[in-house]
PDB file of N, CA and C in Angstrom:
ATOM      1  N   UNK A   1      -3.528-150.863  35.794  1.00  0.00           N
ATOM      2  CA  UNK A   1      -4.152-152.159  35.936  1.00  0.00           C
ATOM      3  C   UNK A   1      -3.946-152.986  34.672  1.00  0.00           C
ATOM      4  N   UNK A   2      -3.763-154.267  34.512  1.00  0.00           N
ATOM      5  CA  UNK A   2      -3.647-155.146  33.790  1.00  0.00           C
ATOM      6  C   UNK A   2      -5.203-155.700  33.556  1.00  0.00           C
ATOM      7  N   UNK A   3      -5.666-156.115  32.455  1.00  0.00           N
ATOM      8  CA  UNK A   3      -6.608-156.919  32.173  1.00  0.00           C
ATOM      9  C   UNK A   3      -6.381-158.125  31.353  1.00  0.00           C
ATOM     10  N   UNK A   4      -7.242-159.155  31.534  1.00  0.00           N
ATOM     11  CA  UNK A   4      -6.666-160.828  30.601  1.00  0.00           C
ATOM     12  C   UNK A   4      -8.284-160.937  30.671  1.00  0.00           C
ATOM     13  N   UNK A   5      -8.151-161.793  29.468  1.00  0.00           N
ATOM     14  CA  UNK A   5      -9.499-162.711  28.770  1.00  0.00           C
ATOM     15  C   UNK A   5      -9.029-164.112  29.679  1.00  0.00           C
ATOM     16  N   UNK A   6     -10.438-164.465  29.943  1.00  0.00           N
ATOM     17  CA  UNK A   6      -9.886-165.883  30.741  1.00  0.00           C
ATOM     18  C   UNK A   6     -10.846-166.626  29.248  1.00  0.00           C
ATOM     19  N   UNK A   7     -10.413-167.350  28.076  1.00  0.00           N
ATOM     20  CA  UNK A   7     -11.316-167.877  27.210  1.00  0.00           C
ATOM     21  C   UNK A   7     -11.977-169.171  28.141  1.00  0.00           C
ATOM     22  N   UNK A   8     -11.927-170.121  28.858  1.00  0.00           N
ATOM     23  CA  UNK A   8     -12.416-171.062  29.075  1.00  0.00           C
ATOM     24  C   UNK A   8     -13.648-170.936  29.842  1.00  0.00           C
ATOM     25  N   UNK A   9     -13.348-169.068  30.479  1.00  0.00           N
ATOM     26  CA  UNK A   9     -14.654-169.053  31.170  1.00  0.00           C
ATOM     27  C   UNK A   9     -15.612-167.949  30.576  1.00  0.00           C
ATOM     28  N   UNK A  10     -14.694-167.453  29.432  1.00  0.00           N
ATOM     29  CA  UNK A  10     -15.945-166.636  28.786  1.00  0.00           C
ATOM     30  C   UNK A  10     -15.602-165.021  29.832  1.00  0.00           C
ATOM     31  N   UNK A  11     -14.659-164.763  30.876  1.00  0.00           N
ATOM     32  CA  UNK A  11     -15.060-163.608  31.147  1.00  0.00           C
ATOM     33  C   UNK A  11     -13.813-162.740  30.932  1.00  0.00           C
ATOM     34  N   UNK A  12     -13.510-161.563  31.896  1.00  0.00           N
ATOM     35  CA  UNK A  12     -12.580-160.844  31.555  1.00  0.00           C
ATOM     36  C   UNK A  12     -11.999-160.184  32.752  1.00  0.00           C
ATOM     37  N   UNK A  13     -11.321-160.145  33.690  1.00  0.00           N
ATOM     38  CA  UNK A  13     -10.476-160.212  34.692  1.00  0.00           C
ATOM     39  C   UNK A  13      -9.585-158.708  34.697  1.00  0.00           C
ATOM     40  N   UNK A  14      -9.622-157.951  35.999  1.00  0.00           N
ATOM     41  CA  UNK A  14      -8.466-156.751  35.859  1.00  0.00           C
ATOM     42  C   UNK A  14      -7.841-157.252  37.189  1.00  0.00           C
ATOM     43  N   UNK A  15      -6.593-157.189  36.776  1.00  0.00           N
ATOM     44  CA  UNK A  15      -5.403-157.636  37.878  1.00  0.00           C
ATOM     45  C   UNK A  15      -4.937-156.649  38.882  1.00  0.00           C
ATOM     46  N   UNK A  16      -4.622-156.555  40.299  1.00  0.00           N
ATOM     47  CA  UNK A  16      -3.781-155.772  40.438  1.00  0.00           C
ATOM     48  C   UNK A  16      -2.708-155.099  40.082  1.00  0.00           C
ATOM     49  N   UNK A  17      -2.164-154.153  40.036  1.00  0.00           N
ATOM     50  CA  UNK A  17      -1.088-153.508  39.790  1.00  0.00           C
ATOM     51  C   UNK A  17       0.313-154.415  40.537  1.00  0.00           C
ATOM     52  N   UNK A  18      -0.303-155.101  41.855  1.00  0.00           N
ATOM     53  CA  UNK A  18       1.293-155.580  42.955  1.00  0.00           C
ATOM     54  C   UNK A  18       0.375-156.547  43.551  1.00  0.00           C
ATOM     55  N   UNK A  19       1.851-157.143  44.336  1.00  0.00           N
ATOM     56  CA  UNK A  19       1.488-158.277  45.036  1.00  0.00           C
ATOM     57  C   UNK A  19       1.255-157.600  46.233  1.00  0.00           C
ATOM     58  N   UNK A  20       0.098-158.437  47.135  1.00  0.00           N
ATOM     59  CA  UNK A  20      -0.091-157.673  48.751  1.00  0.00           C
ATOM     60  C   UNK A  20       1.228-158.390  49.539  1.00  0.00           C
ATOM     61  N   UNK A  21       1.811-159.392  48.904  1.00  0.00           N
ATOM     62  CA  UNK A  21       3.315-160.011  49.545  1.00  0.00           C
ATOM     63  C   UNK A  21       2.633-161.171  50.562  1.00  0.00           C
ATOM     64  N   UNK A  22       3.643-162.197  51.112  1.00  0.00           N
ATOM     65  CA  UNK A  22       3.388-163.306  51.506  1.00  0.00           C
ATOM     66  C   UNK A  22       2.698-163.174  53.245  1.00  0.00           C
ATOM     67  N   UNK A  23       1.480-164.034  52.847  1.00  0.00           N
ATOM     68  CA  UNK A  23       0.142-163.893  53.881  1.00  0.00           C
ATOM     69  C   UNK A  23      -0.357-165.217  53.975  1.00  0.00           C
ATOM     70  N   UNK A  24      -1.176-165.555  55.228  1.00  0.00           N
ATOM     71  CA  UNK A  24      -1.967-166.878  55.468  1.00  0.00           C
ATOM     72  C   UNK A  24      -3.296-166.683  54.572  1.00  0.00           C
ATOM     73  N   UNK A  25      -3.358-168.095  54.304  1.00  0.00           N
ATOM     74  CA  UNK A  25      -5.056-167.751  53.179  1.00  0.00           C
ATOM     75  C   UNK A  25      -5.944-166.840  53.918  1.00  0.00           C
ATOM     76  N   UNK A  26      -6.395-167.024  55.108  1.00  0.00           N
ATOM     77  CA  UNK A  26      -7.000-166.354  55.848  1.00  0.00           C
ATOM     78  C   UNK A  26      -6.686-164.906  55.923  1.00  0.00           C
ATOM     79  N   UNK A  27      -5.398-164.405  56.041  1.00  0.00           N
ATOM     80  CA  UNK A  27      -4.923-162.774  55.734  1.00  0.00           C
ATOM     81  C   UNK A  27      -5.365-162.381  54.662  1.00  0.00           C
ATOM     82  N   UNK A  28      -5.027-163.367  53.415  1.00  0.00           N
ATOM     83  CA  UNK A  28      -5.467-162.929  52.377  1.00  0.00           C
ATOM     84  C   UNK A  28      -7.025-162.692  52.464  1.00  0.00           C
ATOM     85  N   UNK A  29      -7.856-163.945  52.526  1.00  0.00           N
ATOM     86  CA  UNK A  29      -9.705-163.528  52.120  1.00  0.00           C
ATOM     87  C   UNK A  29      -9.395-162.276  52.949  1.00  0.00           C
ATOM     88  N   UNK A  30      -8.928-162.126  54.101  1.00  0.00           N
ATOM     89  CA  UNK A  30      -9.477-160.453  54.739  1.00  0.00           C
ATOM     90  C   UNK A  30      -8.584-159.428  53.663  1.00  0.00           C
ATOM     91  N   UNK A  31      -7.715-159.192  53.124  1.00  0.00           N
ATOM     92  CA  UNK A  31      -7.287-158.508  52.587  1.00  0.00           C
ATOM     93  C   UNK A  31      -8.274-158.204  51.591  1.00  0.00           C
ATOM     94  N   UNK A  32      -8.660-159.324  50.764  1.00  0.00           N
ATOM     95  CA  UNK A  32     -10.071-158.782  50.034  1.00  0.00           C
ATOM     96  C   UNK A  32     -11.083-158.041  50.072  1.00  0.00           C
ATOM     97  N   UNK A  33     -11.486-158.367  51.544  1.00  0.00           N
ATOM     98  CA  UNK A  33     -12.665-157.588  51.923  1.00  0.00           C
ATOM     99  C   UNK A  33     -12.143-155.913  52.222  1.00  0.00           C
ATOM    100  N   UNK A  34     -11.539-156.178  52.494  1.00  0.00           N
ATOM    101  CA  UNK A  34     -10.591-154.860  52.830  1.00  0.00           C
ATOM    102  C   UNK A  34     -10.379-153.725  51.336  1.00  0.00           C
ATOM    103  N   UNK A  35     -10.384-154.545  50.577  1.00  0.00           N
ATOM    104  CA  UNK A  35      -9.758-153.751  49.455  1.00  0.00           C
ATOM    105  C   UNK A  35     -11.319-153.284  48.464  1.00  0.00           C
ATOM    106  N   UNK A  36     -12.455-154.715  48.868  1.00  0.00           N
ATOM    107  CA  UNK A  36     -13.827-153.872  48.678  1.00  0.00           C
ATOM    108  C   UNK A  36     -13.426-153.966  47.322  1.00  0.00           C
ATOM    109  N   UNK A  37     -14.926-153.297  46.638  1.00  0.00           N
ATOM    110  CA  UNK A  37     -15.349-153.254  45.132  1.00  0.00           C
ATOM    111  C   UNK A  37     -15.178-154.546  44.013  1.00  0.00           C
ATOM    112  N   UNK A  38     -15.414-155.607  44.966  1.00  0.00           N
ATOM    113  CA  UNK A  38     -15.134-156.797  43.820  1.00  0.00           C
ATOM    114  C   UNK A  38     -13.603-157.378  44.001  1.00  0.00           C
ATOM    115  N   UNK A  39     -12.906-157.091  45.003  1.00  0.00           N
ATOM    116  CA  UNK A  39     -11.482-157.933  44.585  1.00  0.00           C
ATOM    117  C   UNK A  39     -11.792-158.961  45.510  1.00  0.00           C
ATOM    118  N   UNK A  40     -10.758-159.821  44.678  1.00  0.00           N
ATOM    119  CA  UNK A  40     -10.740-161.299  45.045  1.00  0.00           C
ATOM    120  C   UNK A  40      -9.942-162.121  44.927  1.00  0.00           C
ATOM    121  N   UNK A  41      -9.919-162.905  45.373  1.00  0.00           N
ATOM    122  CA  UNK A  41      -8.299-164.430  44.848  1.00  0.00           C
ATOM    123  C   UNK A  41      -8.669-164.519  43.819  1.00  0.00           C
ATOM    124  N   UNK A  42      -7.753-165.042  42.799  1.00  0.00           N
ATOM    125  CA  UNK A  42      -8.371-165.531  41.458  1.00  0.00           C
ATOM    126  C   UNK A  42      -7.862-167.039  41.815  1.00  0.00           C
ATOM    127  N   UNK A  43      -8.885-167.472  40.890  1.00  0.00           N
ATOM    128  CA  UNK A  43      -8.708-169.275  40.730  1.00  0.00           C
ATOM    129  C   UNK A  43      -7.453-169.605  40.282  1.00  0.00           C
ATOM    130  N   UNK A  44      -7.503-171.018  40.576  1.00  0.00           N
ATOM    131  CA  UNK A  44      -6.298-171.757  40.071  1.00  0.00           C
ATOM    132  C   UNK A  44      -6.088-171.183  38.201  1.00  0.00           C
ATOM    133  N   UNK A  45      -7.252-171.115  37.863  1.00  0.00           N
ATOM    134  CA  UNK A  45      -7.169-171.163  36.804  1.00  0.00           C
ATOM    135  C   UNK A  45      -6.786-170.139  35.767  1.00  0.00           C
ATOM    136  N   UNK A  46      -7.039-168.991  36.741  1.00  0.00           N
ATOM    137  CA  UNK A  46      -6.626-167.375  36.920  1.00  0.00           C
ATOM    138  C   UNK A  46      -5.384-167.329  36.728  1.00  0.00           C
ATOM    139  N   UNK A  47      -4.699-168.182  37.555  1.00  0.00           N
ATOM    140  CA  UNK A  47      -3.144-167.843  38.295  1.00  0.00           C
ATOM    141  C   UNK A  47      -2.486-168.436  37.065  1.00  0.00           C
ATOM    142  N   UNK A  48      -3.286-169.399  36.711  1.00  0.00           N
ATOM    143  CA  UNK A  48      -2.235-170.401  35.628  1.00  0.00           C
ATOM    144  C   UNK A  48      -2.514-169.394  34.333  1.00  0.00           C
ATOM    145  N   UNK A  49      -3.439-168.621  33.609  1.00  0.00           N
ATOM    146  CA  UNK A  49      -3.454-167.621  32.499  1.00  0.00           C
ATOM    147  C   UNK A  49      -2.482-166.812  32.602  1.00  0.00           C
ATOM    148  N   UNK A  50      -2.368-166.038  34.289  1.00  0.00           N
ATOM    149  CA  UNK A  50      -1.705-164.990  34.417  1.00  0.00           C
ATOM    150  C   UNK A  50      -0.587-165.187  34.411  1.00  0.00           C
ATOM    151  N   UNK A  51       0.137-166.512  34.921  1.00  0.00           N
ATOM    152  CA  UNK A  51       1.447-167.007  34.572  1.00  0.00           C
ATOM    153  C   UNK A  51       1.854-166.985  33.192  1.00  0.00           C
ATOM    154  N   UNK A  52       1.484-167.958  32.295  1.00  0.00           N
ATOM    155  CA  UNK A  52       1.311-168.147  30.655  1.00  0.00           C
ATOM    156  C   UNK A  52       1.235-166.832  29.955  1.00  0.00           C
ATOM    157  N   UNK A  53      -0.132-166.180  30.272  1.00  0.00           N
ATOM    158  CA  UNK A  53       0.048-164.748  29.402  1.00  0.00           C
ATOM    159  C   UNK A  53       0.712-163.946  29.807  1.00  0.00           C
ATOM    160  N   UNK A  54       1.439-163.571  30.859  1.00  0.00           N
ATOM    161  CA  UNK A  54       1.682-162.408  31.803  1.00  0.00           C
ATOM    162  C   UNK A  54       3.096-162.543  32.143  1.00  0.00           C
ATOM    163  N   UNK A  55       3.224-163.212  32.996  1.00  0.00           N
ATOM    164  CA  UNK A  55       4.529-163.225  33.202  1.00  0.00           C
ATOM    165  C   UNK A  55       5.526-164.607  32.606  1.00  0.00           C
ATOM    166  N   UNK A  56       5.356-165.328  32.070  1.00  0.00           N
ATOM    167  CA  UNK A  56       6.499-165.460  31.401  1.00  0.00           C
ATOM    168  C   UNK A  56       6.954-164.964  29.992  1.00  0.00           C
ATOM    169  N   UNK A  57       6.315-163.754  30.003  1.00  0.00           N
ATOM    170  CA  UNK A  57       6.730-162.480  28.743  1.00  0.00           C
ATOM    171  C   UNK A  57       7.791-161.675  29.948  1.00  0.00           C
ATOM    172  N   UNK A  58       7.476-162.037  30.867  1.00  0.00           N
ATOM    173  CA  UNK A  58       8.441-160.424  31.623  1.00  0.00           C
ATOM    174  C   UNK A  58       7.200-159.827  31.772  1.00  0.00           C
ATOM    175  N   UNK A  59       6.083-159.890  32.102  1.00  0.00           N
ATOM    176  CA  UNK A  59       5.416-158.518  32.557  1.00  0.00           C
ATOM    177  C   UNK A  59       4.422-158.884  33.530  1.00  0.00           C
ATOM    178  N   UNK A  60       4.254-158.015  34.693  1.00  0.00           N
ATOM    179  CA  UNK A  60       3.063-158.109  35.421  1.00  0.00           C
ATOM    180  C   UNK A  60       3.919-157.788  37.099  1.00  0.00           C
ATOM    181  N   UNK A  61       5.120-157.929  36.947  1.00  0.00           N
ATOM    182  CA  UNK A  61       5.630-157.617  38.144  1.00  0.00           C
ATOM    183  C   UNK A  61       5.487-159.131  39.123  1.00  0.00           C
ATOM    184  N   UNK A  62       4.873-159.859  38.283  1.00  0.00           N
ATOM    185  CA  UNK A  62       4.549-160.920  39.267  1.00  0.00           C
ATOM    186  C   UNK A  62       5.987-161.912  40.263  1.00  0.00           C
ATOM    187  N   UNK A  63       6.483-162.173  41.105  1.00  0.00           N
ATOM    188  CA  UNK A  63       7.359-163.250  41.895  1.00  0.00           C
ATOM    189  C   UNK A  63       7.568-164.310  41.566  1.00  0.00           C
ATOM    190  N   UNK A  64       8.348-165.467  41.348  1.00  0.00           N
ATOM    191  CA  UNK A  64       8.410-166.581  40.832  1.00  0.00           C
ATOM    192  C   UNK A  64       8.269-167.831  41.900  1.00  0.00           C
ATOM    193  N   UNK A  65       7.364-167.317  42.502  1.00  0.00           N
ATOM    194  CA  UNK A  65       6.858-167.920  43.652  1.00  0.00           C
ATOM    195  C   UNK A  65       5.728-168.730  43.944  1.00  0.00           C
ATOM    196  N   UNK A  66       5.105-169.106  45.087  1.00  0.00           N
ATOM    197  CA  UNK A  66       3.423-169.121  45.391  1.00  0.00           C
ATOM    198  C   UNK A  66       2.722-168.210  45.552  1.00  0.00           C
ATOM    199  N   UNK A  67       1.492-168.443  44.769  1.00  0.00           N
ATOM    200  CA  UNK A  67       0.359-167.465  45.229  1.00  0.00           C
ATOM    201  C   UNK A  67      -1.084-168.143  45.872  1.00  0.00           C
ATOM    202  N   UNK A  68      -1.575-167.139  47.005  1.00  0.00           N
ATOM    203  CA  UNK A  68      -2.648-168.044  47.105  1.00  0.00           C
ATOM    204  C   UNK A  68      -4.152-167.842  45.489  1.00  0.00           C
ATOM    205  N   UNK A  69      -4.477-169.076  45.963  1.00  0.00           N
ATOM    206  CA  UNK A  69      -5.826-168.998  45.041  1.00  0.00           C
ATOM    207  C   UNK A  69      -7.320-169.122  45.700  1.00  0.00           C
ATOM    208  N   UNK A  70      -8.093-168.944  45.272  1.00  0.00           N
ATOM    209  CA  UNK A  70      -9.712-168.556  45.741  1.00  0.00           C
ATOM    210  C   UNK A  70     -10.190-170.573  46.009  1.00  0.00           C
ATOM    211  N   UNK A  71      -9.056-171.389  44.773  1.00  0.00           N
ATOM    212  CA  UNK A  71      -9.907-172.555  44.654  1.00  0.00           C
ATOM    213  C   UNK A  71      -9.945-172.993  45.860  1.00  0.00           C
ATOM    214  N   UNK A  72     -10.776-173.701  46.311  1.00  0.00           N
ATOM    215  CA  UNK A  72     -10.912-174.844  47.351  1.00  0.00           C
ATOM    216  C   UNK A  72     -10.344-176.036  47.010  1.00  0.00           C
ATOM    217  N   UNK A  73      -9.663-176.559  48.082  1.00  0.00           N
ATOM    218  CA  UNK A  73      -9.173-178.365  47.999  1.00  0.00           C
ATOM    219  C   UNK A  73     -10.272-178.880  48.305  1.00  0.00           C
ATOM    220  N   UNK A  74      -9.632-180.324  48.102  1.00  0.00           N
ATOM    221  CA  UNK A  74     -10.929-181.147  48.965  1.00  0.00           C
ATOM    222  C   UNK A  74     -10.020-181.897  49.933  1.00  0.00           C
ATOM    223  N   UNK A  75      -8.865-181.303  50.200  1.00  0.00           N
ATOM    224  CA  UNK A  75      -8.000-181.936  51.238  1.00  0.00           C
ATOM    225  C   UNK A  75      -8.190-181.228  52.247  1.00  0.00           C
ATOM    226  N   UNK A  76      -8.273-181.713  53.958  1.00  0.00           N
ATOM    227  CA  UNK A  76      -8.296-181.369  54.942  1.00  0.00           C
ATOM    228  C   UNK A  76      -7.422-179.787  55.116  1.00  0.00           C
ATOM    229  N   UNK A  77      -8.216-178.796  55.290  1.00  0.00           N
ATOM    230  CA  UNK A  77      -7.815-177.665  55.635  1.00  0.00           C
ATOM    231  C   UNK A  77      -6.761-177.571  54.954  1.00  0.00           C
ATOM    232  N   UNK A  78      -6.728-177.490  53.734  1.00  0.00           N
ATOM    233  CA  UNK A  78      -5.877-176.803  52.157  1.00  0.00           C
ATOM    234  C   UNK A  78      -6.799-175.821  51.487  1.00  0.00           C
ATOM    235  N   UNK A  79      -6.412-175.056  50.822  1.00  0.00           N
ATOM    236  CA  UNK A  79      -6.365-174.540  49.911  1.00  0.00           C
ATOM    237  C   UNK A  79      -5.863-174.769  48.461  1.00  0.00           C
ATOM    238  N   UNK A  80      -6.432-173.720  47.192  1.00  0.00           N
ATOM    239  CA  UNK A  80      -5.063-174.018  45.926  1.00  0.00           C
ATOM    240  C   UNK A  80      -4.522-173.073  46.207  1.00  0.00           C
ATOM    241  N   UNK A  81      -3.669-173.520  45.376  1.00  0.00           N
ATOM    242  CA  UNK A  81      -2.347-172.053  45.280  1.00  0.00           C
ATOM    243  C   UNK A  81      -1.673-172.183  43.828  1.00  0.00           C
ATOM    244  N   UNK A  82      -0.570-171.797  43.651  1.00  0.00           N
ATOM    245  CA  UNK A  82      -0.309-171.971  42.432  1.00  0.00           C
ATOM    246  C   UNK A  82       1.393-171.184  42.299  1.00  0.00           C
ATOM    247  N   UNK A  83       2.151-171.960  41.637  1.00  0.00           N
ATOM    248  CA  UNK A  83       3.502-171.814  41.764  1.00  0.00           C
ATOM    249  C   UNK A  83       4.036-171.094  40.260  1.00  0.00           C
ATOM    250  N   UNK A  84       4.635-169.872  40.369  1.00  0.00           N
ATOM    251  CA  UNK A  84       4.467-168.902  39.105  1.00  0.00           C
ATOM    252  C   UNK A  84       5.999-169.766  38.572  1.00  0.00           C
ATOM    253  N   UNK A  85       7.407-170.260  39.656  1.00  0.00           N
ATOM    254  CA  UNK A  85       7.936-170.538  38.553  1.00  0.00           C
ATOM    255  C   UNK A  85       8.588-172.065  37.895  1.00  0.00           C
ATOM    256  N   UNK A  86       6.908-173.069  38.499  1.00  0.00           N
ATOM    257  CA  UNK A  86       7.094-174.285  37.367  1.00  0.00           C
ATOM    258  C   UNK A  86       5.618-173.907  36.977  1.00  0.00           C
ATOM    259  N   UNK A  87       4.585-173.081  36.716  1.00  0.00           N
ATOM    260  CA  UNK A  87       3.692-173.161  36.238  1.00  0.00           C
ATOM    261  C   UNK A  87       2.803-173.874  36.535  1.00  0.00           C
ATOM    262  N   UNK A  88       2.422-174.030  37.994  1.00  0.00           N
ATOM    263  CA  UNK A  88       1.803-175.408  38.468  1.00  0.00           C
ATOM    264  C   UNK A  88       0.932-175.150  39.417  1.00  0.00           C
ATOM    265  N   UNK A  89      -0.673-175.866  39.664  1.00  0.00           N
ATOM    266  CA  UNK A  89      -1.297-175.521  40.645  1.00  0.00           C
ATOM    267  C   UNK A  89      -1.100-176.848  41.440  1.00  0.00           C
ATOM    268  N   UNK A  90      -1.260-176.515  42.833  1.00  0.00           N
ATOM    269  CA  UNK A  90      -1.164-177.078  44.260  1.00  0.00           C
ATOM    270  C   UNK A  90      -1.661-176.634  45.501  1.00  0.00           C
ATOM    271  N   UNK A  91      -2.140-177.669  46.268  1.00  0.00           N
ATOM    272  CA  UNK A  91      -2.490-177.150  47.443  1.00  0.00           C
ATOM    273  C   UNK A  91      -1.728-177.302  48.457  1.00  0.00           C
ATOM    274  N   UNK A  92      -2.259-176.316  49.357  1.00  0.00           N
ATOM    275  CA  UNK A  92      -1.339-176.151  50.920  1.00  0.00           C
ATOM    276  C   UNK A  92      -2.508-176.013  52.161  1.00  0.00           C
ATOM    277  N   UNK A  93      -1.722-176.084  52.882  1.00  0.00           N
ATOM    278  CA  UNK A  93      -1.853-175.559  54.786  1.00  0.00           C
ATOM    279  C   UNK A  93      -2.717-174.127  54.375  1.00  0.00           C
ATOM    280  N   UNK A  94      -3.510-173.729  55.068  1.00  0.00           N
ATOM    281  CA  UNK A  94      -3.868-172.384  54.912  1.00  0.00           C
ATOM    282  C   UNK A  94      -2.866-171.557  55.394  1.00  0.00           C
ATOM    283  N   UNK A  95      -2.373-172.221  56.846  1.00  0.00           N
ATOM    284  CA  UNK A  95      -1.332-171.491  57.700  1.00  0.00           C
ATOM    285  C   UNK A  95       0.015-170.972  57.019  1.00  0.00           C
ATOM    286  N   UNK A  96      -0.066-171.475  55.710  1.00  0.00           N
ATOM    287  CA  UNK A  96       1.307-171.118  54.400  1.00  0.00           C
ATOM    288  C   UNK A  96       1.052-169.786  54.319  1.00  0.00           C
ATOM    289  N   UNK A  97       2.317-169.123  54.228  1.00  0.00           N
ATOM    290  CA  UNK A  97       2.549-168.004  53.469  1.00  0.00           C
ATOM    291  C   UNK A  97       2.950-167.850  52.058  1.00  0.00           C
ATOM    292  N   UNK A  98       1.792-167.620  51.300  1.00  0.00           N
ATOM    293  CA  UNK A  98       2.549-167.353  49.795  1.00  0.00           C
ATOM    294  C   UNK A  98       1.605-166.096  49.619  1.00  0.00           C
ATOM    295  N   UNK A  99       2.287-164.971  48.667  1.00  0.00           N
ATOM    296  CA  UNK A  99       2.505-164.081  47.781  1.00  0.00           C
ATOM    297  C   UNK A  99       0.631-164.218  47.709  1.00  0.00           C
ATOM    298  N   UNK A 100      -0.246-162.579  47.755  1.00  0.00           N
ATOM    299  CA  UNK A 100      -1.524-162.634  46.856  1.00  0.00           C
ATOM    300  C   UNK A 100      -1.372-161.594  46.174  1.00  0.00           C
ATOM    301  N   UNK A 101      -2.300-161.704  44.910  1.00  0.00           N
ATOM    302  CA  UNK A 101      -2.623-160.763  43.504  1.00  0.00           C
ATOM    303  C   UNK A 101      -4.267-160.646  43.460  1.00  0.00           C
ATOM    304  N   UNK A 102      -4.633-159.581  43.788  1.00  0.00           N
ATOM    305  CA  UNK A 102      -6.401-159.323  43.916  1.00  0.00           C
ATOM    306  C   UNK A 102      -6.563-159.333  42.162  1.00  0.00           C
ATOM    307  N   UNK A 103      -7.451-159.942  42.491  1.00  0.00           N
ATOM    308  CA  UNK A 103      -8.301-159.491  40.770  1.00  0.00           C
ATOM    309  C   UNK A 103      -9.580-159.375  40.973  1.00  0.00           C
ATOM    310  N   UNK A 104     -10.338-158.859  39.783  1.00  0.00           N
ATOM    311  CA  UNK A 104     -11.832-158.617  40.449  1.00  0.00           C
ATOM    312  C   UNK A 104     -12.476-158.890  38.656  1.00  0.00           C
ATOM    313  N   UNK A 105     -13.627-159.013  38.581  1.00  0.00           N
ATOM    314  CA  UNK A 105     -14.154-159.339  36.955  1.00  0.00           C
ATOM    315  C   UNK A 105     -14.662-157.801  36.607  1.00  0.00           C
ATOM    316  N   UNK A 106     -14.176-158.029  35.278  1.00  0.00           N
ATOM    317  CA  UNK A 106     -14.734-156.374  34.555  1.00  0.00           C
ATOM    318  C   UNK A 106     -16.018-156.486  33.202  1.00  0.00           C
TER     319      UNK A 106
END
Protein backbone atom coordinates (compact mmCIF):
# COMPACT_ATOMS: atom_id res chain seq x y z
CA UNK A 1 0.00 0.00 0.00
CA UNK A 2 1.07 3.48 -0.71
CA UNK A 3 0.36 6.29 1.76
CA UNK A 4 0.39 10.43 0.97
CA UNK A 5 -0.11 13.41 3.38
CA UNK A 6 -2.88 15.38 1.79
CA UNK A 7 -1.35 18.96 3.61
CA UNK A 8 -4.39 21.13 2.67
CA UNK A 9 -6.58 18.84 4.51
CA UNK A 10 -4.54 18.01 7.40
CA UNK A 11 -5.08 14.14 6.87
CA UNK A 12 -3.32 11.09 5.62
CA UNK A 13 -4.62 8.76 2.88
CA UNK A 14 -3.50 4.84 2.00
CA UNK A 15 -3.89 4.16 -1.69
CA UNK A 16 -4.58 1.10 -3.35
CA UNK A 17 -2.02 -1.09 -4.56
CA UNK A 18 -4.05 -1.11 -8.55
CA UNK A 19 -6.47 0.29 -10.49
CA UNK A 20 -10.08 -1.61 -10.34
CA UNK A 21 -9.76 -0.53 -14.39
CA UNK A 22 -12.33 1.48 -16.41
CA UNK A 23 -16.05 1.52 -14.77
CA UNK A 24 -19.31 3.81 -14.68
CA UNK A 25 -19.26 6.16 -11.51
CA UNK A 26 -21.95 4.09 -10.36
CA UNK A 27 -19.72 0.63 -10.76
CA UNK A 28 -17.32 2.36 -9.08
CA UNK A 29 -19.40 3.76 -5.61
CA UNK A 30 -20.46 -0.14 -5.67
CA UNK A 31 -17.02 -1.28 -5.99
CA UNK A 32 -16.42 0.60 -2.76
CA UNK A 33 -18.87 -0.82 -0.84
CA UNK A 34 -17.73 -3.99 -1.94
CA UNK A 35 -14.24 -3.61 -0.96
CA UNK A 36 -15.67 -2.42 2.75
CA UNK A 37 -13.36 -1.11 5.61
CA UNK A 38 -13.28 2.54 4.62
CA UNK A 39 -12.44 2.54 0.82
CA UNK A 40 -13.49 5.15 -1.23
CA UNK A 41 -13.08 7.54 -4.37
CA UNK A 42 -10.71 10.03 -3.43
CA UNK A 43 -11.45 13.70 -4.25
CA UNK A 44 -10.48 15.73 -6.96
CA UNK A 45 -8.08 16.82 -4.76
CA UNK A 46 -6.74 13.35 -3.87
CA UNK A 47 -6.27 12.52 -7.52
CA UNK A 48 -4.44 15.79 -8.22
CA UNK A 49 -1.65 14.96 -4.97
CA UNK A 50 -1.52 11.49 -6.22
CA UNK A 51 -0.71 12.62 -9.70
CA UNK A 52 2.05 15.39 -8.51
CA UNK A 53 3.49 13.19 -5.72
CA UNK A 54 3.08 9.77 -7.15
CA UNK A 55 3.10 9.35 -10.40
CA UNK A 56 4.85 11.76 -12.21
CA UNK A 57 8.04 10.29 -10.30
CA UNK A 58 7.19 6.89 -12.09
CA UNK A 59 5.52 5.35 -9.18
CA UNK A 60 2.16 4.14 -8.12
CA UNK A 61 1.38 2.04 -11.15
CA UNK A 62 -1.09 4.63 -11.87
CA UNK A 63 -2.55 4.99 -16.11
CA UNK A 64 -2.19 8.20 -17.83
CA UNK A 65 -5.67 8.39 -18.07
CA UNK A 66 -9.15 9.29 -16.26
CA UNK A 67 -10.03 8.47 -12.99
CA UNK A 68 -13.23 8.68 -11.36
CA UNK A 69 -13.43 11.01 -8.23
CA UNK A 70 -15.79 11.02 -5.03
CA UNK A 71 -16.24 15.04 -5.92
CA UNK A 72 -19.63 16.03 -6.94
CA UNK A 73 -20.39 18.52 -9.95
CA UNK A 74 -22.90 20.84 -9.85
CA UNK A 75 -23.54 19.99 -13.49
CA UNK A 76 -26.51 17.90 -14.44
CA UNK A 77 -25.69 14.25 -13.75
CA UNK A 78 -21.64 14.70 -13.76
CA UNK A 79 -19.36 13.80 -11.66
CA UNK A 80 -15.32 14.88 -11.06
CA UNK A 81 -12.84 12.96 -12.40
CA UNK A 82 -9.49 13.79 -13.01
CA UNK A 83 -7.01 13.26 -15.94
CA UNK A 84 -3.47 11.71 -14.68
CA UNK A 85 -1.81 12.77 -18.01
CA UNK A 86 -2.42 16.73 -18.23
CA UNK A 87 -2.85 16.87 -14.50
CA UNK A 88 -6.29 18.18 -14.57
CA UNK A 89 -9.63 17.87 -12.80
CA UNK A 90 -12.98 17.60 -14.86
CA UNK A 91 -16.24 16.49 -14.97
CA UNK A 92 -18.18 13.86 -16.90
CA UNK A 93 -21.39 11.71 -17.71
CA UNK A 94 -21.51 9.23 -14.88
CA UNK A 95 -22.23 6.75 -17.76
CA UNK A 96 -18.13 7.42 -18.61
CA UNK A 97 -15.79 4.88 -18.17
CA UNK A 98 -12.61 5.94 -16.54
CA UNK A 99 -9.99 3.98 -14.53
CA UNK A 100 -10.79 3.85 -10.23
CA UNK A 101 -8.04 3.90 -7.34
CA UNK A 102 -9.80 3.13 -3.75
CA UNK A 103 -8.25 5.03 -1.01
CA UNK A 104 -9.47 5.04 2.43
CA UNK A 105 -8.01 7.65 5.46
CA UNK A 106 -5.44 6.22 7.96
Amino acid sequence: MITLSIPTKNTKIEIADSDLGPMTWDDANSACESAGDGWRLPTTLELDTMCKEIHKKGEGNFSPTNYWSGTSSTLFNKMGAYNFERSAPFADYVKEEYHVRLVREI
